[in-house]
PDB file of N, CA and C in Angstrom:
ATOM      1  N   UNK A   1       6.875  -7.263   1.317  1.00  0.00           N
ATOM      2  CA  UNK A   1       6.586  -6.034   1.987  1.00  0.00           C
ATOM      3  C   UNK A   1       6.892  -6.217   3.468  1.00  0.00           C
ATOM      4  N   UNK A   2       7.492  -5.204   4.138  1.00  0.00           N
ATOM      5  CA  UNK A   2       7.956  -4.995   5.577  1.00  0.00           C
ATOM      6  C   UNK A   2       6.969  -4.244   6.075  1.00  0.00           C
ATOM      7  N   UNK A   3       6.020  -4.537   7.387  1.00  0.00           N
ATOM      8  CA  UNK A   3       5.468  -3.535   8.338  1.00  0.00           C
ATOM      9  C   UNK A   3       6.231  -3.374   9.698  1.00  0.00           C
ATOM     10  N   UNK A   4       5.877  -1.817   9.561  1.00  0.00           N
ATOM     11  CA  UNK A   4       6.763  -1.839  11.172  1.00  0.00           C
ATOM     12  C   UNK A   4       5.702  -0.930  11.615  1.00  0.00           C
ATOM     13  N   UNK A   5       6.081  -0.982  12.900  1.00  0.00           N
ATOM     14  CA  UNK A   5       4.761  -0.102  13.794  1.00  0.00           C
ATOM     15  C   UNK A   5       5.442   1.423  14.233  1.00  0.00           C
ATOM     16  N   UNK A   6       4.397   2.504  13.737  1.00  0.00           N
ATOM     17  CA  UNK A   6       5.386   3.754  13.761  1.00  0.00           C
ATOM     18  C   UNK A   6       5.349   4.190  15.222  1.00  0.00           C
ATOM     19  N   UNK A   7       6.409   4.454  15.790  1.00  0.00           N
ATOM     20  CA  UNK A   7       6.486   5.576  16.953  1.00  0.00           C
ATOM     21  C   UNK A   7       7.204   7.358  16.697  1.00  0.00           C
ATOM     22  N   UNK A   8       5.954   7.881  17.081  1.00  0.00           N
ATOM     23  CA  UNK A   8       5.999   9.494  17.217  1.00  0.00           C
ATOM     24  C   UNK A   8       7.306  10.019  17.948  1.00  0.00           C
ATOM     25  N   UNK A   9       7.798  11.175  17.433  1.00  0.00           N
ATOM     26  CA  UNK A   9       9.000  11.587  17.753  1.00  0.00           C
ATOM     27  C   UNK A   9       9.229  11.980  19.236  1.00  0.00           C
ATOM     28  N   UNK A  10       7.777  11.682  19.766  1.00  0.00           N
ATOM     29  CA  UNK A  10       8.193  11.663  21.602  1.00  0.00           C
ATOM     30  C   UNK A  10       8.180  10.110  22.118  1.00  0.00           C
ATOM     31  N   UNK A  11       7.828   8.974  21.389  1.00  0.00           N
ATOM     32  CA  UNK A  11       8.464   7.598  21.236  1.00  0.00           C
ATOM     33  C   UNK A  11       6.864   7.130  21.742  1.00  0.00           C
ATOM     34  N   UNK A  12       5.828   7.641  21.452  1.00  0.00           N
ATOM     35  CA  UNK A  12       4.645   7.006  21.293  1.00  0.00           C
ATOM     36  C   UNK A  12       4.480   5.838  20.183  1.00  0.00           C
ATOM     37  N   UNK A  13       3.710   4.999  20.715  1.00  0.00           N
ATOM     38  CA  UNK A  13       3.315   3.921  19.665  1.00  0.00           C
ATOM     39  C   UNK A  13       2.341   3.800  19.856  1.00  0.00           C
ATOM     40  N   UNK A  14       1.263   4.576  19.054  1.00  0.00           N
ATOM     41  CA  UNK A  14      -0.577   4.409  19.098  1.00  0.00           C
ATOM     42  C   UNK A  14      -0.862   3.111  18.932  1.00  0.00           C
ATOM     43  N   UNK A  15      -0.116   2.428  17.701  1.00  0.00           N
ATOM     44  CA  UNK A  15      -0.871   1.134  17.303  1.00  0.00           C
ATOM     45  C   UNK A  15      -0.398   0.143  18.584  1.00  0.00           C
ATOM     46  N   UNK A  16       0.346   0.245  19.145  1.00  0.00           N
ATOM     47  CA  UNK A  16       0.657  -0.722  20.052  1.00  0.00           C
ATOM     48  C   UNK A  16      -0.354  -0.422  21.597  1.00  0.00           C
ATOM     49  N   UNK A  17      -0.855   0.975  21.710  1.00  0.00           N
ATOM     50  CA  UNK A  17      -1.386   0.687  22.614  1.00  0.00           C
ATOM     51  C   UNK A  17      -2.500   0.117  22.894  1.00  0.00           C
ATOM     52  N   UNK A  18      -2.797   0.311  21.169  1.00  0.00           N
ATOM     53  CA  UNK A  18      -4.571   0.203  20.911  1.00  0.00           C
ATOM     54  C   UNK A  18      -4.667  -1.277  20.887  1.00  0.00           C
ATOM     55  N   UNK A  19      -3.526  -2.143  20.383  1.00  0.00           N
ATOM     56  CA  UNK A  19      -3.464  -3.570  19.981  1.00  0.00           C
ATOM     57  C   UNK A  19      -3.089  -4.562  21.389  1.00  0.00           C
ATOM     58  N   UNK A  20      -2.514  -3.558  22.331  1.00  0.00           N
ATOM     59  CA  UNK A  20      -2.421  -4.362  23.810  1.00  0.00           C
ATOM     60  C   UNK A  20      -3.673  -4.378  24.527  1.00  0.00           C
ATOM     61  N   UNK A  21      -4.557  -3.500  24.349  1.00  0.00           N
ATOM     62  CA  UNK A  21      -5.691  -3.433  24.918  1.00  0.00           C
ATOM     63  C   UNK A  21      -6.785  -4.436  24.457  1.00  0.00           C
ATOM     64  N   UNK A  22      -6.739  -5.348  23.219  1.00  0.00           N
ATOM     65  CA  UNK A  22      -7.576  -6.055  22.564  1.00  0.00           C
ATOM     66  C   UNK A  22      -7.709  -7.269  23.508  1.00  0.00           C
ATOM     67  N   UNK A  23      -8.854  -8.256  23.187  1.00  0.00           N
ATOM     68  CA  UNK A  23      -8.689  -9.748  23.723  1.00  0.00           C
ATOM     69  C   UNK A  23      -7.604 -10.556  22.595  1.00  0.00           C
ATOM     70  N   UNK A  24      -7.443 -11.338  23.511  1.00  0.00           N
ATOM     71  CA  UNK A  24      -6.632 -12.728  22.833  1.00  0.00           C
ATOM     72  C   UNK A  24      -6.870 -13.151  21.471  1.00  0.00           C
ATOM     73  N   UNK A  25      -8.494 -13.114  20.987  1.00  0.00           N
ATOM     74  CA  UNK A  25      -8.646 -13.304  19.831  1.00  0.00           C
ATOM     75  C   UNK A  25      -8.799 -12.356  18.733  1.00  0.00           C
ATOM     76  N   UNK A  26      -9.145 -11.329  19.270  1.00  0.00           N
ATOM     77  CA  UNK A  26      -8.564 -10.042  18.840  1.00  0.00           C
ATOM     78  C   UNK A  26      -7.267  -9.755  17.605  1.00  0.00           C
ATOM     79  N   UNK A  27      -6.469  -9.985  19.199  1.00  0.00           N
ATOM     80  CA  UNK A  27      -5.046  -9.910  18.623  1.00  0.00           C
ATOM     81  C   UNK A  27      -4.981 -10.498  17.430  1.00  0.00           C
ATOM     82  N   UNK A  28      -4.755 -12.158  17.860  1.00  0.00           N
ATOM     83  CA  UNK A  28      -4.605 -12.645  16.784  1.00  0.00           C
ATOM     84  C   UNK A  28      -5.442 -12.381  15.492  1.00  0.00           C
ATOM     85  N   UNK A  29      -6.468 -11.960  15.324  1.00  0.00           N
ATOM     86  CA  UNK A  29      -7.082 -11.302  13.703  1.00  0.00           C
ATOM     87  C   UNK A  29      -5.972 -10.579  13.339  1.00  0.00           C
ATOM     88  N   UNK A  30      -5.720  -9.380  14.406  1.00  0.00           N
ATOM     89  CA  UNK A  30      -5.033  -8.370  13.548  1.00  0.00           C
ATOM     90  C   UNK A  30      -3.989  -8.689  13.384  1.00  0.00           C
ATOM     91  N   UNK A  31      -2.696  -9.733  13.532  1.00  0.00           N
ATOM     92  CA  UNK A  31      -1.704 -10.108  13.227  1.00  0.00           C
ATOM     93  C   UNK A  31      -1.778 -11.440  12.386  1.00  0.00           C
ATOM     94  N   UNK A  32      -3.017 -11.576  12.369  1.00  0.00           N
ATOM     95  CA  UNK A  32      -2.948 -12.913  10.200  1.00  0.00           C
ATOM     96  C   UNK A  32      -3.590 -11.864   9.225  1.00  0.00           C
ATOM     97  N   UNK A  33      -3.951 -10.626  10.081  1.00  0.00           N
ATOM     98  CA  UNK A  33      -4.610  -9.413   8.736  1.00  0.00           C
ATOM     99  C   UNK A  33      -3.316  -8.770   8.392  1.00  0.00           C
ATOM    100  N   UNK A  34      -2.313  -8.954   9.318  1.00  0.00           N
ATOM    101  CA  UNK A  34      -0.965  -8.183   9.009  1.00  0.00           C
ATOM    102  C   UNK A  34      -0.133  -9.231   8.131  1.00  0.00           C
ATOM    103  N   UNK A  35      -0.110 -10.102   8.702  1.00  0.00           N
ATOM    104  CA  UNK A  35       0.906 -11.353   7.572  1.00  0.00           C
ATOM    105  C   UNK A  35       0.010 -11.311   6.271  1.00  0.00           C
ATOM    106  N   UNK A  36      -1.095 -11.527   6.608  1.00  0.00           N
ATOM    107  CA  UNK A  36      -1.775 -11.405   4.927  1.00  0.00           C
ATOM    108  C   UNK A  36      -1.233 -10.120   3.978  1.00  0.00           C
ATOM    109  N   UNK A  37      -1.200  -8.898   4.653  1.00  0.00           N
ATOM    110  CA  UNK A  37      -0.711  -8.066   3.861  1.00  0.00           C
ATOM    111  C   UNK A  37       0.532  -8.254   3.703  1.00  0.00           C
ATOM    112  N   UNK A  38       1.527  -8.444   4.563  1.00  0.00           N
ATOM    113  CA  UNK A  38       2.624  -8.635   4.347  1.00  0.00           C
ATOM    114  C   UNK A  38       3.504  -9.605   3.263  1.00  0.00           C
ATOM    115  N   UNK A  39       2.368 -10.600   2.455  1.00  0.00           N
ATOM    116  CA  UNK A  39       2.820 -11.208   1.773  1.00  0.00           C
ATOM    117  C   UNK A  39       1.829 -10.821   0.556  1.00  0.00           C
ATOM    118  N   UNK A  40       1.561  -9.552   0.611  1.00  0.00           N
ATOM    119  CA  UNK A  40       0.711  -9.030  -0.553  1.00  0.00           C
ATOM    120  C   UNK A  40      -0.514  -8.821  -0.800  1.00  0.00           C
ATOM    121  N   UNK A  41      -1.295  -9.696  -0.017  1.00  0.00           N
ATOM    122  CA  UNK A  41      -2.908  -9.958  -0.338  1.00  0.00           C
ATOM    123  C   UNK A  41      -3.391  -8.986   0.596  1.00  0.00           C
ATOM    124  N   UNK A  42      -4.159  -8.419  -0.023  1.00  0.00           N
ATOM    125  CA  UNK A  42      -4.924  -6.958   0.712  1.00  0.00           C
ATOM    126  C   UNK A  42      -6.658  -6.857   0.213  1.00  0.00           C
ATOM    127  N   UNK A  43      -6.776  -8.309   0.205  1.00  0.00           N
ATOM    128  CA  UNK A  43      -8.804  -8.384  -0.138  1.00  0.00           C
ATOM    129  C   UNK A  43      -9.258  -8.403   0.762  1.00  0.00           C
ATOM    130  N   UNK A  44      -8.510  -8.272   2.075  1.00  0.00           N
ATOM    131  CA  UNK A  44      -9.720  -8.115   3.032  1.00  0.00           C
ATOM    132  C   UNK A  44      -9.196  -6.212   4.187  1.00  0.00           C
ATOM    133  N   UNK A  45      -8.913  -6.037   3.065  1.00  0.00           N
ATOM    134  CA  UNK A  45      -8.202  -4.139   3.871  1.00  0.00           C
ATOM    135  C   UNK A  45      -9.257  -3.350   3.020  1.00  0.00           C
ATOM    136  N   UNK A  46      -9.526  -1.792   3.770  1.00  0.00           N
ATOM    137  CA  UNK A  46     -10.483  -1.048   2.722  1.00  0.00           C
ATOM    138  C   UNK A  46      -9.603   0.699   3.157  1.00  0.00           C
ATOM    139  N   UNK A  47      -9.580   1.084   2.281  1.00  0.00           N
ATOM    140  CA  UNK A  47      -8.659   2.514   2.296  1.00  0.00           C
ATOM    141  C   UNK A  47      -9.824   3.630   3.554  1.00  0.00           C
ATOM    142  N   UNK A  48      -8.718   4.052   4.552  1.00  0.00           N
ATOM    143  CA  UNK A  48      -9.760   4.575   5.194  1.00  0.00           C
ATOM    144  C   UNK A  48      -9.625   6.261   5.091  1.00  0.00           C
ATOM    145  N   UNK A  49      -8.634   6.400   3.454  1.00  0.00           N
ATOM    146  CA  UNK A  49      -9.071   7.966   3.162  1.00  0.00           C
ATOM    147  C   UNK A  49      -8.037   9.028   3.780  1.00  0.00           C
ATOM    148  N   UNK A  50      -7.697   9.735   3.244  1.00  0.00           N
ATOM    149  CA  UNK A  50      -6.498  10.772   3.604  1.00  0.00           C
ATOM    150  C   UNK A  50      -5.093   9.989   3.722  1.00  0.00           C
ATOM    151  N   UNK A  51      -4.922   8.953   2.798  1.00  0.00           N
ATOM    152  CA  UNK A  51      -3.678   8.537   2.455  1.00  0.00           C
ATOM    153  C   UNK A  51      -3.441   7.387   3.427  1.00  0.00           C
ATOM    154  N   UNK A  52      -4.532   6.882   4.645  1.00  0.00           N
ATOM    155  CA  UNK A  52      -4.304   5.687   5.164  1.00  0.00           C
ATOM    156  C   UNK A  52      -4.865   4.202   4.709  1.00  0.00           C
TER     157      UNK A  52
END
């Protein structure tokens, strides 16, 4: 599986702004929560409803 980070057709990138603003350790969670999905395993994700 491929993630890419979406930008809005006026070239916004929400997830990037929200993910520059984190601490250091932060970050790094959310990018081994992203490789984890990215290689399939999704036991630690929970559906947050209206198709996200």
């Amino acid at each position: 599986m491929i993630i890419e980070e979406y930008t809005d057709a006026s070239g916004r990138n929400l997830f990037r702004r929200s993910f520059d603003r984190l601490d250091d350790r932060s970050q790094a969670r959310v990018i081994a929560g992203i490789a984890r999905i990215e290689l399939g395993n999704f036991a630690n994700t929970r559906n947050l409803g209206g198709g996200l």
